[in-house]
Structures are given as C-alpha cells and as structure tokens.
PDB file of N, CA and C in Angstrom:
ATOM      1  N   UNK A   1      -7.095 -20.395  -3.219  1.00  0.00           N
ATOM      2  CA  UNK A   1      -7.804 -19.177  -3.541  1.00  0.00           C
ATOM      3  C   UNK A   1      -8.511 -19.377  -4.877  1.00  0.00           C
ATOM      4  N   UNK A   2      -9.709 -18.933  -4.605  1.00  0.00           N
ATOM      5  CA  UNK A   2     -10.799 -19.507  -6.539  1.00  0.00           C
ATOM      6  C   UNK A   2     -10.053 -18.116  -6.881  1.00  0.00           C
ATOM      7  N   UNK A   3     -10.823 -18.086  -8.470  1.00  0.00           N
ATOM      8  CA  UNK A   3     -10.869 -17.196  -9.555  1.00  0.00           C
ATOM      9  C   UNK A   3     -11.154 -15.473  -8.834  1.00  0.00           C
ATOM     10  N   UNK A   4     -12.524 -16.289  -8.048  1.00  0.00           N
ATOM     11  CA  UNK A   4     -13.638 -14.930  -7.449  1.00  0.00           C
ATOM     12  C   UNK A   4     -12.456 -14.361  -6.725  1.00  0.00           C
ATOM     13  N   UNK A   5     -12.135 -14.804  -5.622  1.00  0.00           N
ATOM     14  CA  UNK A   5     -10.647 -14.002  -5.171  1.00  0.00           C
ATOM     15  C   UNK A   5      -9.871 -13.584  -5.776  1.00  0.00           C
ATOM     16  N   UNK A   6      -9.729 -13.630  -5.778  1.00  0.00           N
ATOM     17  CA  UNK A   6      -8.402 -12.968  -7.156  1.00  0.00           C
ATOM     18  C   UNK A   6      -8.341 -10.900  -7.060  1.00  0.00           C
ATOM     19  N   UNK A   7      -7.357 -10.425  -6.640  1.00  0.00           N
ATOM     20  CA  UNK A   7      -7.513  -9.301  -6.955  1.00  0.00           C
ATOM     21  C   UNK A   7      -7.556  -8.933  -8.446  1.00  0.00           C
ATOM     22  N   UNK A   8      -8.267  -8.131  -8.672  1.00  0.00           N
ATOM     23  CA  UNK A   8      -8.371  -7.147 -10.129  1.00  0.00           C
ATOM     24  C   UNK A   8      -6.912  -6.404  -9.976  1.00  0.00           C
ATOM     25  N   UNK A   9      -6.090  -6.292 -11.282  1.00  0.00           N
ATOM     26  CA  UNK A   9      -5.276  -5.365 -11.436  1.00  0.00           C
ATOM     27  C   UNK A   9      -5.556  -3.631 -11.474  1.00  0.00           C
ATOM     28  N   UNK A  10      -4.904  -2.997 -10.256  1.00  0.00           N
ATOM     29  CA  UNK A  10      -5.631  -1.379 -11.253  1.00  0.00           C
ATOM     30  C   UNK A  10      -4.659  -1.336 -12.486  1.00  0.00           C
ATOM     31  N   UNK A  11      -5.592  -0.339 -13.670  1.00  0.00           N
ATOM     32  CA  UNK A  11      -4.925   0.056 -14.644  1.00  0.00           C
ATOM     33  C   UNK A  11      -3.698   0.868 -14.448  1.00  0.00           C
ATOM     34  N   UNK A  12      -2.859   0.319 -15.485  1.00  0.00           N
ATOM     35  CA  UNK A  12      -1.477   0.934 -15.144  1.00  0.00           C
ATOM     36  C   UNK A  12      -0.479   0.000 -14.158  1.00  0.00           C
ATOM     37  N   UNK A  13      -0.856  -0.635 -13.420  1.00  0.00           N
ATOM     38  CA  UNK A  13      -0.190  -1.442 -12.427  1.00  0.00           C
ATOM     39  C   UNK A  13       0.664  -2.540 -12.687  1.00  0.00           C
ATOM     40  N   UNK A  14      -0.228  -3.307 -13.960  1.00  0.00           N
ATOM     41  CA  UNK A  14       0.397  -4.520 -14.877  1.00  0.00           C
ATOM     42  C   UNK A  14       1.784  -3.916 -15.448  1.00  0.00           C
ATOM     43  N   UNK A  15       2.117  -2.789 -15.815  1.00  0.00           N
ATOM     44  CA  UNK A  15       2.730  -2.765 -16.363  1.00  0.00           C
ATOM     45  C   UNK A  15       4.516  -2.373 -15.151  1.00  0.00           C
ATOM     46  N   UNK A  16       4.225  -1.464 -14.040  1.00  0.00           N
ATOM     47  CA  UNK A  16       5.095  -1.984 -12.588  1.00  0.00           C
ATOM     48  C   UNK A  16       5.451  -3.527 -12.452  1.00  0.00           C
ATOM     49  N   UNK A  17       4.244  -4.086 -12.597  1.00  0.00           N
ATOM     50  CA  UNK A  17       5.131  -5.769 -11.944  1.00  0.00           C
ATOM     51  C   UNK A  17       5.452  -6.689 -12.970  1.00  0.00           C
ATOM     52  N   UNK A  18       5.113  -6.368 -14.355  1.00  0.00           N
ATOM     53  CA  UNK A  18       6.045  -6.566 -15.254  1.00  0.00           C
ATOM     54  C   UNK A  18       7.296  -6.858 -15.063  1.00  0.00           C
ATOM     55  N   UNK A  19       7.569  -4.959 -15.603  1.00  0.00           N
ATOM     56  CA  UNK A  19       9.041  -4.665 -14.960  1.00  0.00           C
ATOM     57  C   UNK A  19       9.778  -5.005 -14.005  1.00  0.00           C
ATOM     58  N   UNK A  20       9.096  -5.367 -12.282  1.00  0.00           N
ATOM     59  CA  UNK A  20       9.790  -5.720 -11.395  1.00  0.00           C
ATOM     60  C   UNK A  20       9.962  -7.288 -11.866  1.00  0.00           C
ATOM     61  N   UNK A  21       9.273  -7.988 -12.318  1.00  0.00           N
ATOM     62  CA  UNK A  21       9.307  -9.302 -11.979  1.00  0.00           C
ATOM     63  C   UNK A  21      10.882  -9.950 -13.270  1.00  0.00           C
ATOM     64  N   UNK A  22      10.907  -9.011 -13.970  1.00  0.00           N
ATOM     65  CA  UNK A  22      12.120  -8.900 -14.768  1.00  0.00           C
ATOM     66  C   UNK A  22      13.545  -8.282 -14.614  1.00  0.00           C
ATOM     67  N   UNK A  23      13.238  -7.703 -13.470  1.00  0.00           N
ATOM     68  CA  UNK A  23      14.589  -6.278 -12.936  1.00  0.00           C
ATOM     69  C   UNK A  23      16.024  -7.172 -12.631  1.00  0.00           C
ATOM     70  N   UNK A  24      15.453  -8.965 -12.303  1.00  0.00           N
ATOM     71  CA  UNK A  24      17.230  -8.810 -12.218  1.00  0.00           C
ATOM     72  C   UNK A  24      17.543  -9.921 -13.282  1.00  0.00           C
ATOM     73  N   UNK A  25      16.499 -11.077 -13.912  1.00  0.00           N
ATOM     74  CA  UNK A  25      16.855 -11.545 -15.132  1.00  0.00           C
ATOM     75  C   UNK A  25      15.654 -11.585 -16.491  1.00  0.00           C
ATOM     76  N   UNK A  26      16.222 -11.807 -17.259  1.00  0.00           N
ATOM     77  CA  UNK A  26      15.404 -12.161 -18.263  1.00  0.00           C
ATOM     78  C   UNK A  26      14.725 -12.938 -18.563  1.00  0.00           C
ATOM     79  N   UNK A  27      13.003 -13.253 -18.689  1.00  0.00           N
ATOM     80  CA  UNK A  27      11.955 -14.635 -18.535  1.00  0.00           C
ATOM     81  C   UNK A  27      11.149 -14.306 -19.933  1.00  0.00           C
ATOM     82  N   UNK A  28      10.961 -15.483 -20.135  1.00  0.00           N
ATOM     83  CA  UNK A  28       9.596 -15.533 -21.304  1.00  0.00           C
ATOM     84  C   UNK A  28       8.410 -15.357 -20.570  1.00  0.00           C
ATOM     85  N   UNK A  29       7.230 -14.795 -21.487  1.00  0.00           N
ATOM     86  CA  UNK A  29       5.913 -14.361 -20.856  1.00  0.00           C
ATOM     87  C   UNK A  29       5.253 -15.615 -19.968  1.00  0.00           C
ATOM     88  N   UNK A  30       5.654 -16.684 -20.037  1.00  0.00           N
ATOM     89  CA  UNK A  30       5.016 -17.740 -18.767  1.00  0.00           C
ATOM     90  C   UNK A  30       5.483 -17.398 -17.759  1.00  0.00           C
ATOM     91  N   UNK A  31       6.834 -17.661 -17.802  1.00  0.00           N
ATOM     92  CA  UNK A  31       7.641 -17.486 -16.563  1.00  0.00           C
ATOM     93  C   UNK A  31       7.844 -16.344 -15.521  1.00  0.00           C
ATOM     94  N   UNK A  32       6.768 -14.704 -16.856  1.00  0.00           N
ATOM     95  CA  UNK A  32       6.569 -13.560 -15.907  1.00  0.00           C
ATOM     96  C   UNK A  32       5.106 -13.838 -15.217  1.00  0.00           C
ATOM     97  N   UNK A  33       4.300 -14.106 -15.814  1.00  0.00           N
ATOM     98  CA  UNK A  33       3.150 -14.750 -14.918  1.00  0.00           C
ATOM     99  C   UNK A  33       2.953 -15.778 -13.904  1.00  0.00           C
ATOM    100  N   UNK A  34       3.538 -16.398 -14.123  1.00  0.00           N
ATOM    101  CA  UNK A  34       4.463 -17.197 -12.494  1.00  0.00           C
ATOM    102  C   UNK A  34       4.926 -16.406 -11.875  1.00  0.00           C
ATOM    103  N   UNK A  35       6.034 -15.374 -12.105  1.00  0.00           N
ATOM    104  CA  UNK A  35       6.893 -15.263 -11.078  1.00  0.00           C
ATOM    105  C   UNK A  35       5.531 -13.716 -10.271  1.00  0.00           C
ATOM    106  N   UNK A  36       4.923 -13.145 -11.336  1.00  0.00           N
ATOM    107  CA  UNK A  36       4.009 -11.919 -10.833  1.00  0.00           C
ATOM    108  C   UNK A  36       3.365 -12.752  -9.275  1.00  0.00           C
ATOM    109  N   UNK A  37       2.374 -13.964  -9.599  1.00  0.00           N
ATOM    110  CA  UNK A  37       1.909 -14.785  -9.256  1.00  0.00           C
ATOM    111  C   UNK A  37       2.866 -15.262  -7.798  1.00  0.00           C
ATOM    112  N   UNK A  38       3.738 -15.692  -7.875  1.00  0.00           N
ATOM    113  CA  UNK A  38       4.665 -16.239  -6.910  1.00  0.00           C
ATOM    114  C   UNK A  38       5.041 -15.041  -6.012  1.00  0.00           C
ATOM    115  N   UNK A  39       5.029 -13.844  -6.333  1.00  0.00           N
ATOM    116  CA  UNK A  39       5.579 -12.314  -5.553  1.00  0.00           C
ATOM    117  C   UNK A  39       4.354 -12.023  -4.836  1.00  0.00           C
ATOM    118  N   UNK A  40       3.591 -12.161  -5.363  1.00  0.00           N
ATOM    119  CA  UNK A  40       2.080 -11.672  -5.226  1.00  0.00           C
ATOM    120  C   UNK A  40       1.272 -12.843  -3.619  1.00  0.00           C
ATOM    121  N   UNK A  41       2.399 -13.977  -3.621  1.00  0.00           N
ATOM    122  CA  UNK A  41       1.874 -14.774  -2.384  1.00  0.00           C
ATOM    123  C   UNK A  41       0.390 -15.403  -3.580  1.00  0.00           C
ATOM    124  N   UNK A  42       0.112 -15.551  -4.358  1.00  0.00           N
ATOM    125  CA  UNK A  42      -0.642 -16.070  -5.272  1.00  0.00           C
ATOM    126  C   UNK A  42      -2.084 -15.265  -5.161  1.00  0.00           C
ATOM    127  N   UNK A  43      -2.068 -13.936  -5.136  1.00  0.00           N
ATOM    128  CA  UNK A  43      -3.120 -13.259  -5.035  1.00  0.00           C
ATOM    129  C   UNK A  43      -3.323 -12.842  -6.312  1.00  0.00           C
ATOM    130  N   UNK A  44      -2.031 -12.510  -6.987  1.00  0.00           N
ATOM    131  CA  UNK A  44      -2.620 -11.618  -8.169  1.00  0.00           C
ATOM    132  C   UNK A  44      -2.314 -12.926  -9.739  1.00  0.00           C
ATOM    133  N   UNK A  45      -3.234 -13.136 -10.742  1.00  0.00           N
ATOM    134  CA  UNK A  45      -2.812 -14.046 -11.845  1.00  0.00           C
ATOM    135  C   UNK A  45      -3.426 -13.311 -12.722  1.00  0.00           C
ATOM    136  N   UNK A  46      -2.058 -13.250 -13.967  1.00  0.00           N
ATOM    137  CA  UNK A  46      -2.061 -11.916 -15.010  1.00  0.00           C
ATOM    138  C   UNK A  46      -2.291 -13.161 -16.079  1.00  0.00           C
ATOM    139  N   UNK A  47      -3.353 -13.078 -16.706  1.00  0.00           N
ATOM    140  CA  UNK A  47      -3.646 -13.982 -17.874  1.00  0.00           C
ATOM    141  C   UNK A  47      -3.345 -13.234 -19.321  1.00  0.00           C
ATOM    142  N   UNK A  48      -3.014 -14.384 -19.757  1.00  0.00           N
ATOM    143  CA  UNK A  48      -2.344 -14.417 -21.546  1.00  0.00           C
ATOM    144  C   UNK A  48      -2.904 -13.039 -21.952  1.00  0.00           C
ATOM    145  N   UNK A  49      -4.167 -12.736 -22.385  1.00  0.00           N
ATOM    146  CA  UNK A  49      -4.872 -11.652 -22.902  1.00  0.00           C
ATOM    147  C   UNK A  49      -4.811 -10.165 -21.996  1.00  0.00           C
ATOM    148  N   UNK A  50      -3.687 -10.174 -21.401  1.00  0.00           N
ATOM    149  CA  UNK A  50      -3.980  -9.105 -20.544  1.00  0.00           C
ATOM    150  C   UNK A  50      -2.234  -8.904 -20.468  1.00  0.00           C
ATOM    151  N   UNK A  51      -1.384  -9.852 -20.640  1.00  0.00           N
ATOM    152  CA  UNK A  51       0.020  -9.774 -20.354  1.00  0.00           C
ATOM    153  C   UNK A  51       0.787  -9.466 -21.875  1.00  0.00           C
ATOM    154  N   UNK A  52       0.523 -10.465 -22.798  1.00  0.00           N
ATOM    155  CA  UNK A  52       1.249 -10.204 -23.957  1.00  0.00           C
ATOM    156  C   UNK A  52       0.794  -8.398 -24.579  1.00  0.00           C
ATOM    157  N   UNK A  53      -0.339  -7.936 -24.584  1.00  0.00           N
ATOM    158  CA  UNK A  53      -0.410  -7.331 -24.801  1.00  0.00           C
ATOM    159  C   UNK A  53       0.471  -6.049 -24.158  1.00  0.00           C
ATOM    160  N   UNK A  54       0.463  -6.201 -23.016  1.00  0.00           N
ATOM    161  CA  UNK A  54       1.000  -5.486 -22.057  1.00  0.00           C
ATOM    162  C   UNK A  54       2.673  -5.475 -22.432  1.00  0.00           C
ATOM    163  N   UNK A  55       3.101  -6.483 -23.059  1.00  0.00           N
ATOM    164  CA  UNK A  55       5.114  -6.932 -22.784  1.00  0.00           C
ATOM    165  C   UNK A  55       4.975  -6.144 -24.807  1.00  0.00           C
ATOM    166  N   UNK A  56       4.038  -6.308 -25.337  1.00  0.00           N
ATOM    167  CA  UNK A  56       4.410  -5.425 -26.713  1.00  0.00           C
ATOM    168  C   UNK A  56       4.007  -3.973 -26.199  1.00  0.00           C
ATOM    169  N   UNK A  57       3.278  -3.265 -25.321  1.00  0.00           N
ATOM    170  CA  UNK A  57       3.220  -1.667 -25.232  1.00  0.00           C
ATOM    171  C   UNK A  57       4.616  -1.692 -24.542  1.00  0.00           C
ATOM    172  N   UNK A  58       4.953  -2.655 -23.532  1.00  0.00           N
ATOM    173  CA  UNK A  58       6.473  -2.049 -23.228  1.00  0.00           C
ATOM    174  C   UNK A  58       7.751  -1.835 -24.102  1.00  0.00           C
ATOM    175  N   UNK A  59       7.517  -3.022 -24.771  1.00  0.00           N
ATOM    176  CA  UNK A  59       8.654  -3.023 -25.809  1.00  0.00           C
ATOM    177  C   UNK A  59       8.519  -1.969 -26.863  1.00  0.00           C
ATOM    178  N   UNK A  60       7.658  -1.217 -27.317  1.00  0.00           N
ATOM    179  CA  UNK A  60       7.161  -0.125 -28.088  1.00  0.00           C
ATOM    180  C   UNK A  60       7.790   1.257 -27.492  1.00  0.00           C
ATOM    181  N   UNK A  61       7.627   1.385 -26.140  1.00  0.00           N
ATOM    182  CA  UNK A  61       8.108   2.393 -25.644  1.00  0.00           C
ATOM    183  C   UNK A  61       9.065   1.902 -24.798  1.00  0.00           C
ATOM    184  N   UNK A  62      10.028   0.977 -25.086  1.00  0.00           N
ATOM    185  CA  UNK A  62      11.351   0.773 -25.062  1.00  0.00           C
ATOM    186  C   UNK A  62      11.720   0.308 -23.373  1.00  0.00           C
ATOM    187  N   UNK A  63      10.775  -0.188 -22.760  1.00  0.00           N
ATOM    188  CA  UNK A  63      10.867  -0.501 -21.563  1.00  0.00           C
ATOM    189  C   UNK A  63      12.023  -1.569 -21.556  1.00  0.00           C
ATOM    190  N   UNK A  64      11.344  -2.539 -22.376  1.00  0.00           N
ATOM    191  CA  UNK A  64      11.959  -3.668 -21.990  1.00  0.00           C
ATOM    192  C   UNK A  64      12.383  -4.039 -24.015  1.00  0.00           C
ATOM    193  N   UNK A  65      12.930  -5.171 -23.867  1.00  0.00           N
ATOM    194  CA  UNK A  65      13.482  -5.798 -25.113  1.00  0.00           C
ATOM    195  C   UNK A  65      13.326  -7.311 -25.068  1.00  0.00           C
ATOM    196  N   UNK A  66      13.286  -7.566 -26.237  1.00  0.00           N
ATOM    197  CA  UNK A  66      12.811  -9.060 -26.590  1.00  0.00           C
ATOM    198  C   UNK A  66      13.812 -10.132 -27.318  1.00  0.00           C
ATOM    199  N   UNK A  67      14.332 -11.112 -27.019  1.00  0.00           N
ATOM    200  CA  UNK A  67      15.397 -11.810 -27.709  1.00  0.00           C
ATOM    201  C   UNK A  67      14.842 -13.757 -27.614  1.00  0.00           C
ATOM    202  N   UNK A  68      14.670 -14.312 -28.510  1.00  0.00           N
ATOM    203  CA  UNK A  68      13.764 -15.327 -28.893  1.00  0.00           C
ATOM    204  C   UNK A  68      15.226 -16.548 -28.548  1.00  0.00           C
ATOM    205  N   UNK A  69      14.608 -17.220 -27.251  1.00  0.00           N
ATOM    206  CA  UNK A  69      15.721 -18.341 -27.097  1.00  0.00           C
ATOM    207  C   UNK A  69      14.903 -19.465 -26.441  1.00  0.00           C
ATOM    208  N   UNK A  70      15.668 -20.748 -25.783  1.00  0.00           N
ATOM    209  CA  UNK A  70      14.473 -21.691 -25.537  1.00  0.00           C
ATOM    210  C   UNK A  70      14.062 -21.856 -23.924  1.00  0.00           C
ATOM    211  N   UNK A  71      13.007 -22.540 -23.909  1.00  0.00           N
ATOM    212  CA  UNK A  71      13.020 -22.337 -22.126  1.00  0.00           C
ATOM    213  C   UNK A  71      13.302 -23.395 -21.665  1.00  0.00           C
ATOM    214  N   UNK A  72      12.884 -23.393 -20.375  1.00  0.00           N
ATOM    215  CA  UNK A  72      13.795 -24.696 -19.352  1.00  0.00           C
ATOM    216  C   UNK A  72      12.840 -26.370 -19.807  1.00  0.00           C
ATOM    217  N   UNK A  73      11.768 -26.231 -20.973  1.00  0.00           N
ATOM    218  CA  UNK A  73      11.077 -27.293 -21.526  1.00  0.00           C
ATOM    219  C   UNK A  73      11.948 -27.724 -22.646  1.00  0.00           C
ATOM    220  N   UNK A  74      12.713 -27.327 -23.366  1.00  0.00           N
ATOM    221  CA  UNK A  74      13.462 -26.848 -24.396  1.00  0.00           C
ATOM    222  C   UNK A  74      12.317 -26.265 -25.629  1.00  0.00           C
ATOM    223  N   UNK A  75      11.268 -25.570 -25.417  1.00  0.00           N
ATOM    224  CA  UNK A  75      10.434 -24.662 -26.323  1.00  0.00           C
ATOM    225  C   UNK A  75      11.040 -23.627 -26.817  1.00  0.00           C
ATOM    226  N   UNK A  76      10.958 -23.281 -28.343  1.00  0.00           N
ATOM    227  CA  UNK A  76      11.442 -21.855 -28.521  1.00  0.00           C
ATOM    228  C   UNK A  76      10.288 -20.897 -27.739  1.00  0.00           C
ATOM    229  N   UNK A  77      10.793 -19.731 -27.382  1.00  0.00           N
ATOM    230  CA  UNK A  77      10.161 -18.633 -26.421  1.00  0.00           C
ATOM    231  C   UNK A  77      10.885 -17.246 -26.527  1.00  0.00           C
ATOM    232  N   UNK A  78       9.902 -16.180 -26.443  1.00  0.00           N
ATOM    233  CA  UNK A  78      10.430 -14.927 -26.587  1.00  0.00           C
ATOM    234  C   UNK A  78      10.794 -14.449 -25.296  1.00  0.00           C
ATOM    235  N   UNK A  79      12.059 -14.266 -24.819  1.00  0.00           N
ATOM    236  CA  UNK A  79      12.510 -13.753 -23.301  1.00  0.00           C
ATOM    237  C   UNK A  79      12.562 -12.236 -23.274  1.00  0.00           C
ATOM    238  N   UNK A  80      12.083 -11.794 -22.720  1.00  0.00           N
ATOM    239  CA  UNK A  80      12.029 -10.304 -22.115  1.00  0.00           C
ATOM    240  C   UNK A  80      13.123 -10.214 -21.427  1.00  0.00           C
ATOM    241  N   UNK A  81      13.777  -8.479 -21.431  1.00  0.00           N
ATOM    242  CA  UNK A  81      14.473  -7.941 -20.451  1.00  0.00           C
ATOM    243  C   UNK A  81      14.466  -6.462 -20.177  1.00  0.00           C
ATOM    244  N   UNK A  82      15.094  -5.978 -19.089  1.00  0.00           N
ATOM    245  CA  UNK A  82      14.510  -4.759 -18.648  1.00  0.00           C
ATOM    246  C   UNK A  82      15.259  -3.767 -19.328  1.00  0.00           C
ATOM    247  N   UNK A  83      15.733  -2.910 -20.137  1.00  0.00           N
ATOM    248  CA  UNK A  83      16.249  -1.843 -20.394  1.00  0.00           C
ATOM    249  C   UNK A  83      16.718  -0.884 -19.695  1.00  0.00           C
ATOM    250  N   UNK A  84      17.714  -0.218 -20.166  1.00  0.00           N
ATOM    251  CA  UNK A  84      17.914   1.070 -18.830  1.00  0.00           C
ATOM    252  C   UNK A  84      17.005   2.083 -18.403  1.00  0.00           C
ATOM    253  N   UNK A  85      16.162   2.073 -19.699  1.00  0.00           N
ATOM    254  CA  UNK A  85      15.208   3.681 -19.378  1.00  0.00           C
ATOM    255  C   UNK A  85      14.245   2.819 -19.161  1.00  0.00           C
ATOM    256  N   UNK A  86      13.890   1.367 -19.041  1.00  0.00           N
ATOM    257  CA  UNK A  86      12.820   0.293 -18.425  1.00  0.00           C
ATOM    258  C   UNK A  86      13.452   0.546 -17.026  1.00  0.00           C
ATOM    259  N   UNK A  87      14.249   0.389 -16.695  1.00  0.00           N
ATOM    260  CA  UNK A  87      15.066   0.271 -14.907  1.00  0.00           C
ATOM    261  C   UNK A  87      14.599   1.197 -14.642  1.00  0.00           C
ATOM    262  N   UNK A  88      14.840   3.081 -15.077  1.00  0.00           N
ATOM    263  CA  UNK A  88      14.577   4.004 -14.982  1.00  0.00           C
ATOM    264  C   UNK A  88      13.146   4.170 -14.444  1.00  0.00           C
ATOM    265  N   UNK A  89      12.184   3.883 -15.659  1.00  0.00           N
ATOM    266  CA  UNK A  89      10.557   3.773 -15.333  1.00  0.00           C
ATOM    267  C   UNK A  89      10.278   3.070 -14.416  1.00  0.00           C
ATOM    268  N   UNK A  90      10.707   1.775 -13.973  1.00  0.00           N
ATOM    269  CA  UNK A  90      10.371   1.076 -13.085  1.00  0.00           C
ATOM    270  C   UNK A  90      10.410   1.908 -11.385  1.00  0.00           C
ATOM    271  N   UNK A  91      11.903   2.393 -11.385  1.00  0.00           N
ATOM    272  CA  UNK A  91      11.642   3.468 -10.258  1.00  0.00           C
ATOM    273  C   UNK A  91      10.474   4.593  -9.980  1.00  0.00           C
ATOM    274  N   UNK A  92      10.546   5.065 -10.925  1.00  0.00           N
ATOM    275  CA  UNK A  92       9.004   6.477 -11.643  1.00  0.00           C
ATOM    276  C   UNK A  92       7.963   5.664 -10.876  1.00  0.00           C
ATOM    277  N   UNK A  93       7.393   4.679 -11.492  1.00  0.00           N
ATOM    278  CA  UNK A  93       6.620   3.380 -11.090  1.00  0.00           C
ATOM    279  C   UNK A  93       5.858   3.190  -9.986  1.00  0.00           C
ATOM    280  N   UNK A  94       7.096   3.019  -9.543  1.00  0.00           N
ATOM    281  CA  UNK A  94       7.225   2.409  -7.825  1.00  0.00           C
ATOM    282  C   UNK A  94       7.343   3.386  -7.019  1.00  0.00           C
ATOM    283  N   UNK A  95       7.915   4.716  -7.205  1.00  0.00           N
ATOM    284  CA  UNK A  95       7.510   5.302  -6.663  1.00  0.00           C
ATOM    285  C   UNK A  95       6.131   6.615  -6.776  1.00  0.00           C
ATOM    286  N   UNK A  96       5.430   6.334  -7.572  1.00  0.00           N
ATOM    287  CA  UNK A  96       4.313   6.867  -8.127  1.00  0.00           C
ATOM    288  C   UNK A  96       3.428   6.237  -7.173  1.00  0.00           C
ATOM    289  N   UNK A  97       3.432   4.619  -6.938  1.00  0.00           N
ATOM    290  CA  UNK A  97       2.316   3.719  -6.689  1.00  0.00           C
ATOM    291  C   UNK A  97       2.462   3.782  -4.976  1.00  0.00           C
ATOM    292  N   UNK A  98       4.195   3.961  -4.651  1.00  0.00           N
ATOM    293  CA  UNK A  98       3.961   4.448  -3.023  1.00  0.00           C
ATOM    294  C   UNK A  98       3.378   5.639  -2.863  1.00  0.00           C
ATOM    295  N   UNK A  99       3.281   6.641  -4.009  1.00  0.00           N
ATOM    296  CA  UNK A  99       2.452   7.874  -3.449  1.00  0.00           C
ATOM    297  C   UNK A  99       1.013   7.407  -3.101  1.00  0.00           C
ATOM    298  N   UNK A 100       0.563   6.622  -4.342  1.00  0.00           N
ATOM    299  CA  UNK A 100      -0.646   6.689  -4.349  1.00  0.00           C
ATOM    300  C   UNK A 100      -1.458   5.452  -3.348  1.00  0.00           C
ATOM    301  N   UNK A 101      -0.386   4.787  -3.239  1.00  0.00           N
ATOM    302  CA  UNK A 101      -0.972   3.517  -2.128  1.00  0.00           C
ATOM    303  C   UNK A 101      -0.942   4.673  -0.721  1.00  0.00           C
ATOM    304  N   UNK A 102      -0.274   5.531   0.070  1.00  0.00           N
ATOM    305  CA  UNK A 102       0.184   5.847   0.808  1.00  0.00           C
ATOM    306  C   UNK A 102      -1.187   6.469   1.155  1.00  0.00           C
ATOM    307  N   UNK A 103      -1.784   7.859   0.219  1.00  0.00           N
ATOM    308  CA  UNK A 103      -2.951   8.285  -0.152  1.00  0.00           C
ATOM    309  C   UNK A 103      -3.892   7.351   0.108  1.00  0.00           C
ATOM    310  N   UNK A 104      -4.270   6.340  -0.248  1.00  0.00           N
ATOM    311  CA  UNK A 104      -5.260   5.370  -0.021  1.00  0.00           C
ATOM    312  C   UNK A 104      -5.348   5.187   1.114  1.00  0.00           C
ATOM    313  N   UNK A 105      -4.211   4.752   2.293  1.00  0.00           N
ATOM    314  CA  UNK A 105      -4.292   4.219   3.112  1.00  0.00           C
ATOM    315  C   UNK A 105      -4.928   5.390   3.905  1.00  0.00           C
ATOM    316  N   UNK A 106      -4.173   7.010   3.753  1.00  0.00           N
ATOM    317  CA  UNK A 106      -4.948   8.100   4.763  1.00  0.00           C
ATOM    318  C   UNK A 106      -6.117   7.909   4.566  1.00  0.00           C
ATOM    319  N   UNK A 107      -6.583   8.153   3.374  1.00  0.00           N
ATOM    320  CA  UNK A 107      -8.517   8.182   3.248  1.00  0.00           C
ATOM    321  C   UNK A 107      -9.123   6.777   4.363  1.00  0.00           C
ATOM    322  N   UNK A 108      -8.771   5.735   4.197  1.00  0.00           N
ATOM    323  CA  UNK A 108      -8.875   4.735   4.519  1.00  0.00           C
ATOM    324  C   UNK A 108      -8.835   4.617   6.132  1.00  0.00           C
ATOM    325  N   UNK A 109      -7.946   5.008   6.353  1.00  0.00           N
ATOM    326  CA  UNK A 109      -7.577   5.067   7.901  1.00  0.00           C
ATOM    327  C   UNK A 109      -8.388   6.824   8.920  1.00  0.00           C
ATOM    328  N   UNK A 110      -9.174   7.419   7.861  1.00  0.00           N
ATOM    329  CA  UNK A 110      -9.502   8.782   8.362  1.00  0.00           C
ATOM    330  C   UNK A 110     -10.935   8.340   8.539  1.00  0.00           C
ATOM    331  N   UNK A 111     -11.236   8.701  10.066  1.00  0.00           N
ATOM    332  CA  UNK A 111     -12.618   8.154  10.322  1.00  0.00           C
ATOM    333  C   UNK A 111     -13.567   9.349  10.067  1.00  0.00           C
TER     334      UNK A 111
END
C-alpha cells in the first residue's frame, strides 16, 4: 500500500487507538505506531509529528502515564501506559465512535 493510500485519521480518532493499542501493556511511542499500524491490517500509519504530540495531550489530561525504561534495542525510551480514568475514556471513546461509525453507515447505506 503507497503513502497515497493511506487512510487520513479523523480528528479525535488518534487519540482512541492510542489508548487501545496500550490497554493491555505498556510501549514506547515506536512500538505504538507499529502496533496502531499492525491492528489497522497496515492501513492506517500515525507519524512522529502527529503521535508524540498526541501521547503529551494524553498525559496532560491524565489518560495515560509515562515511565522512561529501555526497549527491546536496549535504547533508553519513554513507555506509555493506560491509566484508570485513560481505561475509563477509552470506553467513552469507543463507544462514541460506534455511535458515530453506525450513523455513517445509515446515511451511506440510505438510497
């Protein structure tokens, strides 16, 4: 799949598969862009300038938390994890985005 393929993120969305791609361990920001990437069947790729920014608004409003250890290269790296009121939002989230995917599909499917 080129670049041109690539779905666009909607706004607000980056910040759902964040959270999911963290819900059952803790990864440094490469390893969440892989794994977004790897969930995604390789449709969706969340680049540097669009992700870090994104893992400091979470950590600001307490989604997630940050603890600096090394990765499987032995690099120091900042690992993310999900918080309880991050677990919390993540549900809100997900189920916000089934409303609104659900919605899409009627318009979509209404001839």
């Amino acid at each position: 799949m080129t670049a041109k393929e690539r779905l666009e993120l909607l706004q607000g969305t980056l910040d759902m598969l964040i959270l999911k791609s963290i819900s059952h361990a803790p990864m440094h920001g490469f390893g969440i862009s892989i794994r977004i990437r790897q969930m995604s069947q390789e449709v969706l790729q969340v680049e540097q300038g669009s992700l870090y920014p994104a893992l400091y608004r979470l950590e600001n409003r307490g989604w997630i938390k940050s603890e600096w250890g090394v990765s499987d290269n032995n690099r120091r790296a900042k690992f993310y994890e999900l918080t309880s009121v991050g677990r919390k939002q993540l549900g809100v989230e997900t189920a916000n985005w089934e409303r609104l995917s659900s919605a899409i599909n009627l318009v979509l499917a209404t001839g």
